[in-house]
C-alpha atoms as a PDB file:
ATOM      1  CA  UNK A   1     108.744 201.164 159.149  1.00  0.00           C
ATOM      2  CA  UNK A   2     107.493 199.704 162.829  1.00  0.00           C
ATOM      3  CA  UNK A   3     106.196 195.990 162.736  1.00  0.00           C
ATOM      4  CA  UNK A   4     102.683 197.763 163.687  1.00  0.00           C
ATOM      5  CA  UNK A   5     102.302 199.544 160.435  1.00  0.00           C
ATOM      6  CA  UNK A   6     104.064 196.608 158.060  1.00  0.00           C
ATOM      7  CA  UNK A   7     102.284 193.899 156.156  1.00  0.00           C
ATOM      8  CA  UNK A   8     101.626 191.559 158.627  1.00  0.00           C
ATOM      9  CA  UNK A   9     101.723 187.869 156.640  1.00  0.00           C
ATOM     10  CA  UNK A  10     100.769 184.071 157.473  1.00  0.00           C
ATOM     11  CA  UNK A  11     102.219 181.396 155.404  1.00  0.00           C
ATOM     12  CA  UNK A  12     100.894 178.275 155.375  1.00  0.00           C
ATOM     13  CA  UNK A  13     102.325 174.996 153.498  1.00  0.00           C
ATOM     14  CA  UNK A  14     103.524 171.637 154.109  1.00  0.00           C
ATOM     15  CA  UNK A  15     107.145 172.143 153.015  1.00  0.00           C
ATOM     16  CA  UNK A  16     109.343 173.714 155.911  1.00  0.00           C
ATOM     17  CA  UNK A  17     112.223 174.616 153.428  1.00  0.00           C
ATOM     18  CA  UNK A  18     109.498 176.502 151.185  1.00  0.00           C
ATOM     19  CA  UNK A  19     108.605 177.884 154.360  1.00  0.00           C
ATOM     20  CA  UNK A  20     111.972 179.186 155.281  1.00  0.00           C
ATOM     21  CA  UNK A  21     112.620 180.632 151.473  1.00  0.00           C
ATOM     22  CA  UNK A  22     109.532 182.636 151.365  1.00  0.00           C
ATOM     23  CA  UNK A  23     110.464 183.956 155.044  1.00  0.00           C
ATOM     24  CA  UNK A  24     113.959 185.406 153.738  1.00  0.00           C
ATOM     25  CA  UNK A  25     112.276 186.785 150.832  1.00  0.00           C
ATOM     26  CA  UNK A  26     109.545 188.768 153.048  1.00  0.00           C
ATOM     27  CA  UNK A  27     112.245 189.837 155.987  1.00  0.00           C
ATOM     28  CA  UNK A  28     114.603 191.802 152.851  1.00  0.00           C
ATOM     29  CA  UNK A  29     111.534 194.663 153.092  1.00  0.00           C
ATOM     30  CA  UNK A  30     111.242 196.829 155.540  1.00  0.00           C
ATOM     31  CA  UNK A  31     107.239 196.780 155.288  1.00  0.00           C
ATOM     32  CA  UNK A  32     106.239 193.451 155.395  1.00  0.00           C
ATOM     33  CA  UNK A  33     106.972 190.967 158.526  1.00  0.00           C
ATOM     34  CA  UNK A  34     105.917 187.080 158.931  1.00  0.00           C
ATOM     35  CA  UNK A  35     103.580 186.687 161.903  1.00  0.00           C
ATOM     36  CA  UNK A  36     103.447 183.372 161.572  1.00  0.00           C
ATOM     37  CA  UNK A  37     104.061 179.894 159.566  1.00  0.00           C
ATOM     38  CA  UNK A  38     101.581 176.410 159.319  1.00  0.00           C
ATOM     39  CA  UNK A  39     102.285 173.255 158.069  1.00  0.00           C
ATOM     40  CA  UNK A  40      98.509 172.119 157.381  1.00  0.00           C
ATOM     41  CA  UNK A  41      95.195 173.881 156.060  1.00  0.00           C
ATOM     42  CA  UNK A  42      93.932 173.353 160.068  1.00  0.00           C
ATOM     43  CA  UNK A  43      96.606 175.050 161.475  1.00  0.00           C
ATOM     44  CA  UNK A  44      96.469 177.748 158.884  1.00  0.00           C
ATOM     45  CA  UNK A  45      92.795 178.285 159.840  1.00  0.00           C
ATOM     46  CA  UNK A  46      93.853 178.373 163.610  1.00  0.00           C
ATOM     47  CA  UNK A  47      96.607 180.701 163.056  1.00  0.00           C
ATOM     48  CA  UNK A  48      94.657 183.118 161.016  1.00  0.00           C
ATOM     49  CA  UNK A  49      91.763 183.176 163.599  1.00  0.00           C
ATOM     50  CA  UNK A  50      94.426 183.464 166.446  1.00  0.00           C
ATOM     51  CA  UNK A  51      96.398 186.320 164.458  1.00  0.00           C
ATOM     52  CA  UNK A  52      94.274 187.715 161.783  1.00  0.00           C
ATOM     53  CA  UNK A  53      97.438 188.492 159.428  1.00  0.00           C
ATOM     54  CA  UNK A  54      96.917 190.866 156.429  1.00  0.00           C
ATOM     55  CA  UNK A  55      97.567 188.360 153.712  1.00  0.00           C
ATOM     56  CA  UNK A  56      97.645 184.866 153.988  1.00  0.00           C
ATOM     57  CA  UNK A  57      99.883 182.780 151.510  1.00  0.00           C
ATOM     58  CA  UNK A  58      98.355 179.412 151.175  1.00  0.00           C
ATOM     59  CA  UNK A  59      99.844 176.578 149.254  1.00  0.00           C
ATOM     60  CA  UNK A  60      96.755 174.255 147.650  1.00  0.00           C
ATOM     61  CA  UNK A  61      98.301 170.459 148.355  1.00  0.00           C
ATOM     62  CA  UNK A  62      98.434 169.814 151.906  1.00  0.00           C
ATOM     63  CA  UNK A  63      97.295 166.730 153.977  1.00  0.00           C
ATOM     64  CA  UNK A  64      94.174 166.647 155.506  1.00  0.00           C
ATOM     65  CA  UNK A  65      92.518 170.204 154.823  1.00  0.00           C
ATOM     66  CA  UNK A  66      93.919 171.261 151.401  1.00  0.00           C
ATOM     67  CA  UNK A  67      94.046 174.645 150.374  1.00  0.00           C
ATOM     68  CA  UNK A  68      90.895 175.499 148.586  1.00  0.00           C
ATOM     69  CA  UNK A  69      89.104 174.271 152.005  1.00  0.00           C
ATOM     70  CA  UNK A  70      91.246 176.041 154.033  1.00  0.00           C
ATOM     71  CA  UNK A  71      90.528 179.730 152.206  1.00  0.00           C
ATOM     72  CA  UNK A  72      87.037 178.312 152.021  1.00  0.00           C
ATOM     73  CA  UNK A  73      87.201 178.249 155.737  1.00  0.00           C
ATOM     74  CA  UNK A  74      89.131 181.417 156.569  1.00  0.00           C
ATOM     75  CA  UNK A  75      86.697 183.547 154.674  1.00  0.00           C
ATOM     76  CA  UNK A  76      83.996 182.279 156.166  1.00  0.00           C
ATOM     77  CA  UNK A  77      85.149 183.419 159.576  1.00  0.00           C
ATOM     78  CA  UNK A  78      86.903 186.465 158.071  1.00  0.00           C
ATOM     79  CA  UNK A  79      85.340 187.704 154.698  1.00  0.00           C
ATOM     80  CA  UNK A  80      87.775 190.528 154.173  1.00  0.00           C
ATOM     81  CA  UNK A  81      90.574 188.147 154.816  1.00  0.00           C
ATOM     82  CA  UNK A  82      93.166 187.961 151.837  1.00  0.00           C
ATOM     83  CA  UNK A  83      94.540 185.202 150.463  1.00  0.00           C
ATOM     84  CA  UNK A  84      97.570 184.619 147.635  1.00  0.00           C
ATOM     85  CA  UNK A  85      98.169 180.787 146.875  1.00  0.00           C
ATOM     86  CA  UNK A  86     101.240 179.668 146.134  1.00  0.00           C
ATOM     87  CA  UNK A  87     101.481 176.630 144.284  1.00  0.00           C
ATOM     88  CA  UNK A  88     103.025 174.715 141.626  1.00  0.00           C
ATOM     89  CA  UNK A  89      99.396 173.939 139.811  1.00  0.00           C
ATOM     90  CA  UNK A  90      99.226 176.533 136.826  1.00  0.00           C
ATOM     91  CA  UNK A  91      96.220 174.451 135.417  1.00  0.00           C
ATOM     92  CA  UNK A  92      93.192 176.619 134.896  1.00  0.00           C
ATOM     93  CA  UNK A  93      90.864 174.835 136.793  1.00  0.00           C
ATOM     94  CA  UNK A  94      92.636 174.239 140.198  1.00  0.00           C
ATOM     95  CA  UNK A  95      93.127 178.775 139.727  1.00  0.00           C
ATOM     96  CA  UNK A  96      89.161 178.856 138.953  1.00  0.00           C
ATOM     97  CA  UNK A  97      88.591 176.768 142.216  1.00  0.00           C
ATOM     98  CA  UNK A  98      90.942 178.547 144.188  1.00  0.00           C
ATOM     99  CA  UNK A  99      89.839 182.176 143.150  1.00  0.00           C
ATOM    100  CA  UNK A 100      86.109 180.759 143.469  1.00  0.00           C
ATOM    101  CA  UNK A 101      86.766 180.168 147.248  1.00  0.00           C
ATOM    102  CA  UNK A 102      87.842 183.884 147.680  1.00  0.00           C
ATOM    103  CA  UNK A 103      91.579 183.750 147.310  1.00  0.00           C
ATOM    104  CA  UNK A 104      92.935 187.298 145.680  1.00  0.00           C
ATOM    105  CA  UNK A 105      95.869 186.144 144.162  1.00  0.00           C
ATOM    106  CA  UNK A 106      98.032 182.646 142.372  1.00  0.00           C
ATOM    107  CA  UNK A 107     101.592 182.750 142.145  1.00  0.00           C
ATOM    108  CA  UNK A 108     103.138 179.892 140.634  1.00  0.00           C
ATOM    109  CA  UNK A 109     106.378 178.807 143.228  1.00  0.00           C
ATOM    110  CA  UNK A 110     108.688 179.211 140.430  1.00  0.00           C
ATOM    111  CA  UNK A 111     107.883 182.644 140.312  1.00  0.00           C
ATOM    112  CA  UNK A 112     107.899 183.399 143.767  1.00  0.00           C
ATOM    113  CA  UNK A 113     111.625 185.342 143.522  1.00  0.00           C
ATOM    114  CA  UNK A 114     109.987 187.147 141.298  1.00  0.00           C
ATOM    115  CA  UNK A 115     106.784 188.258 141.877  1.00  0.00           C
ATOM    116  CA  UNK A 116     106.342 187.632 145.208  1.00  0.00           C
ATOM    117  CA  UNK A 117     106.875 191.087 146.719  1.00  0.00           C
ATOM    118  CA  UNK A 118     104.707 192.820 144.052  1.00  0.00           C
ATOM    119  CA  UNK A 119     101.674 190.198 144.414  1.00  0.00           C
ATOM    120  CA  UNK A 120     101.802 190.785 148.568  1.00  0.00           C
ATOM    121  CA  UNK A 121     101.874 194.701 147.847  1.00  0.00           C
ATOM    122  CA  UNK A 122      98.945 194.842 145.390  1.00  0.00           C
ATOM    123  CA  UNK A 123      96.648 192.486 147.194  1.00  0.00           C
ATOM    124  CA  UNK A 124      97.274 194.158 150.276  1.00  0.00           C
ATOM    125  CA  UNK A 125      96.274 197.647 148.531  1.00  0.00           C
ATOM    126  CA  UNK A 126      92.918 195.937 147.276  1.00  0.00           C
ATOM    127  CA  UNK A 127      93.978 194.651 143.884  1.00  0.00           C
ATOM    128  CA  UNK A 128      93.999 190.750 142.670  1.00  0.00           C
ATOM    129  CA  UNK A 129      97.605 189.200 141.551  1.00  0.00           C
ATOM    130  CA  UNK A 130      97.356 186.361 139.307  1.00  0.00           C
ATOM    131  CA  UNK A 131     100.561 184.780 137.156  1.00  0.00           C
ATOM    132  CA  UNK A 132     100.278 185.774 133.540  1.00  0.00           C
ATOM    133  CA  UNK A 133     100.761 182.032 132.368  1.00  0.00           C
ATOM    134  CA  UNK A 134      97.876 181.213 134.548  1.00  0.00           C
ATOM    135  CA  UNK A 135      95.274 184.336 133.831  1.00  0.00           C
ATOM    136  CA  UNK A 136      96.180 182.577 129.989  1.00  0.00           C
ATOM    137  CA  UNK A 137      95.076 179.328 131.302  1.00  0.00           C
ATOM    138  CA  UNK A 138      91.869 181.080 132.871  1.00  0.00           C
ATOM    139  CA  UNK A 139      90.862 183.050 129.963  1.00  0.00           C
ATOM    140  CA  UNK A 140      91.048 179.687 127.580  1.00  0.00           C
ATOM    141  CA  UNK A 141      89.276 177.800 130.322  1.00  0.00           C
ATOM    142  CA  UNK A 142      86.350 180.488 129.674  1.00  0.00           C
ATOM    143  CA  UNK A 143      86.505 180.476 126.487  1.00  0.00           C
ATOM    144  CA  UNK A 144      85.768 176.523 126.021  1.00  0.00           C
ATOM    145  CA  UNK A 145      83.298 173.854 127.067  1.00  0.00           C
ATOM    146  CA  UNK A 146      83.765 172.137 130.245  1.00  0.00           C
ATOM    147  CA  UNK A 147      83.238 168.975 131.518  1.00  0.00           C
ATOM    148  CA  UNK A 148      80.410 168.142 133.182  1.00  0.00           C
ATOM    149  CA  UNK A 149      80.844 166.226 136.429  1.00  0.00           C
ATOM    150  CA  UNK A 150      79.629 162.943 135.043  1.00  0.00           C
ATOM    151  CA  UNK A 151      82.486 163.228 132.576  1.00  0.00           C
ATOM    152  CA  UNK A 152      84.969 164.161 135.232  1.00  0.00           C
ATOM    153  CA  UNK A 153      84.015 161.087 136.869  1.00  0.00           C
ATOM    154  CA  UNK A 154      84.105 158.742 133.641  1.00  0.00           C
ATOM    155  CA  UNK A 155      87.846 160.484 132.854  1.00  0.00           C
ATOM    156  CA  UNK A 156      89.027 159.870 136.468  1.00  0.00           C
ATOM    157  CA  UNK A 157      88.015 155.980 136.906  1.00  0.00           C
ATOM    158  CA  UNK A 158      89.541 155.970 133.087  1.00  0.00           C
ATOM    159  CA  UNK A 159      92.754 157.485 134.704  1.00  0.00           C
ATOM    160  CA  UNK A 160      92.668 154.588 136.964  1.00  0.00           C
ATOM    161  CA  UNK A 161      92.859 152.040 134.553  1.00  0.00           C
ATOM    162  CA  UNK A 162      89.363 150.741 134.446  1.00  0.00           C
ATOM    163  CA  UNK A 163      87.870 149.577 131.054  1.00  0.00           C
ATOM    164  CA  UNK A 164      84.681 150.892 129.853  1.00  0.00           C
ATOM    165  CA  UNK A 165      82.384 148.007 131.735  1.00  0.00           C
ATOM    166  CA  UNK A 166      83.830 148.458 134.978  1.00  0.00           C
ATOM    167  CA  UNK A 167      83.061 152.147 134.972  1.00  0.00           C
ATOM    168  CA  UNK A 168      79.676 151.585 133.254  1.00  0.00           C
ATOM    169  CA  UNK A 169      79.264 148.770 136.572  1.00  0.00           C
ATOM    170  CA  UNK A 170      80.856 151.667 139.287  1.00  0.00           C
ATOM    171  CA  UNK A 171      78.487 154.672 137.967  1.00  0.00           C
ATOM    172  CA  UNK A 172      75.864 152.601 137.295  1.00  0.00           C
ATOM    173  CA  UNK A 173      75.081 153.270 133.742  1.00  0.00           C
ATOM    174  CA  UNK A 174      75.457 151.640 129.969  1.00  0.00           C
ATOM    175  CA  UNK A 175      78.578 150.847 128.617  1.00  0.00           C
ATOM    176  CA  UNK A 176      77.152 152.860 125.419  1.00  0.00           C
ATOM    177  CA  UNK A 177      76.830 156.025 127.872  1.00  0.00           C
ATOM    178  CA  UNK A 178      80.647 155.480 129.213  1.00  0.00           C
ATOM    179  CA  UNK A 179      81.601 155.811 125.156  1.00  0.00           C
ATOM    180  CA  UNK A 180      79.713 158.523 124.773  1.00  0.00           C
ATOM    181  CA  UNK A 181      80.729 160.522 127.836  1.00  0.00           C
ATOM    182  CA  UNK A 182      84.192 159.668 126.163  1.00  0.00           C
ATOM    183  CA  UNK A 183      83.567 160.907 122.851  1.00  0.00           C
ATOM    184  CA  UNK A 184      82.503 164.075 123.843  1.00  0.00           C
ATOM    185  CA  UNK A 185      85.374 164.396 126.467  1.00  0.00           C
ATOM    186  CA  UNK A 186      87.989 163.731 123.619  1.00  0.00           C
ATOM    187  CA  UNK A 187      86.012 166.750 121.341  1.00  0.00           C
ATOM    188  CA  UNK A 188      86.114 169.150 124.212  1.00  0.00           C
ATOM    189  CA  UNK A 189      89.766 168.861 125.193  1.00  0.00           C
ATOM    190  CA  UNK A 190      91.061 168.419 121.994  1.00  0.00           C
ATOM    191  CA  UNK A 191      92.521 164.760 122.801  1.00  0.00           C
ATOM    192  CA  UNK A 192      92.958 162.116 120.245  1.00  0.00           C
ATOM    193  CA  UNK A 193      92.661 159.433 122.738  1.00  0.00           C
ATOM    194  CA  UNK A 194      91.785 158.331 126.019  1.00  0.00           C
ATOM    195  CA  UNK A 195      95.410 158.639 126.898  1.00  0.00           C
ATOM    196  CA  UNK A 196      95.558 161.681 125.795  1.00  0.00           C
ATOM    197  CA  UNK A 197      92.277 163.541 127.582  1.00  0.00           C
ATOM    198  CA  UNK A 198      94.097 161.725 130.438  1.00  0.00           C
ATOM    199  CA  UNK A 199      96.914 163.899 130.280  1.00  0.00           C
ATOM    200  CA  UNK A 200      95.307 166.986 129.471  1.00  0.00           C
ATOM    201  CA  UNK A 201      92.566 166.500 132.339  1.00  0.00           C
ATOM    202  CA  UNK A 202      95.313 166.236 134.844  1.00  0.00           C
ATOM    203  CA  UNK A 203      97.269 169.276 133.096  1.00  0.00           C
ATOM    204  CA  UNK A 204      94.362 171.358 133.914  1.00  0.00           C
ATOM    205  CA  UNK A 205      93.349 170.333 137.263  1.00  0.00           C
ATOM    206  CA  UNK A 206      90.008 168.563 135.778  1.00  0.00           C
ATOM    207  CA  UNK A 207      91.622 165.244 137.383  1.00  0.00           C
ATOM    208  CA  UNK A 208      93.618 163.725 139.975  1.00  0.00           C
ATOM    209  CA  UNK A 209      96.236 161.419 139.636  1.00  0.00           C
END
């Protein structure tokens, strides 16, 4: 197949030796060929307005621009532009953000040997590619209540050590509020403590740590 008519793919992430093994994988098939590589969300931007690839694969953690902003970005300039992250978040709520800003496909990096190939094909042909573990992930994220983003930001100043006071003083409401914010938290994701919602927060992309 000529390099005109192959899949013509962009990958963008921080970690040259990713880089390199996702490049050997792609150049074994005759219709696919890497147009280009980034090492940040900003050059990935730059590179797909510069060479308008037919599927970008974007990792999520980067510095600066990460990679929800970045597909955020490209699809804004390019709304038919398609997008397969590659990552190693399978939490159901950093796939919900990333398939919110327009990507078409997740693929876990363990994976990538794998399913790699297949994902690139099918979103290239119109279809969506997400990993199995992760569609799980999404469908129980559905299926339960969320936090609300005052209880994101009570379970992330938690995360960072501070006692109930000092978030009650840094959000600017009661100490009795924090408790309660926790209380439903802990009924929500199932925790026993604050320790535990901790864990499971972060698990599922709620948090950062």
């Amino acid at each position: 197949m000529s390099a005109l008519a192959a899949i013509r793919i962009l990958i963008v992430d921080d970690h040259p030796f990713l880089r390199e093994g996702v490049r050997r994988v792609i150049e074994t098939q005759e219709d696919m060929v890497v147009v280009g590589e980034a090492g940040t969300g900003e050059a990935g931007v730059q590179q797909h307005a510069a060479l308008l690839p037919d599927i970008v694969l974007m990792d999520l953690q980067m510095p600066g621009l990460n990679g929800d902003e970045a597909i955020t970005e490209i699809r804004a300039l390019s709304p038919r532009a398609r997008v397969i992250v590659l990552t190693t978040y399978e939490g159901d709520a950093h796939a919900v953000r990333a398939l919110r800003a327009g990507a078409s496909g997740y693929l876990l990096k363990s994976s990538i040997r794998k399913e790699l190939l297949q994902a690139v094909r099918s979103v290239h042909a119109g279809g969506k590619h997400i990993d199995a573990q992760v569609a799980t992930n999404i469908a129980m994220y559905i299926a339960s209540e969320t936090l609300t983003e005052r209880e994101i930001a009570v379970l992330s100043l938690a995360a960072k050590g501070n006692r109930n006071k000092q978030i009650a003083f840094q959000l600017s409401i009661s100490e009795d509020t924090v408790k309660a914010h926790l209380k439903a938290m802990f009924a929500k994701l199932g925790a026993a403590d604050r320790t535990h919602a901790v864990t499971l927060a972060a698990k599922r992309g709620l948090i950062e740590l």
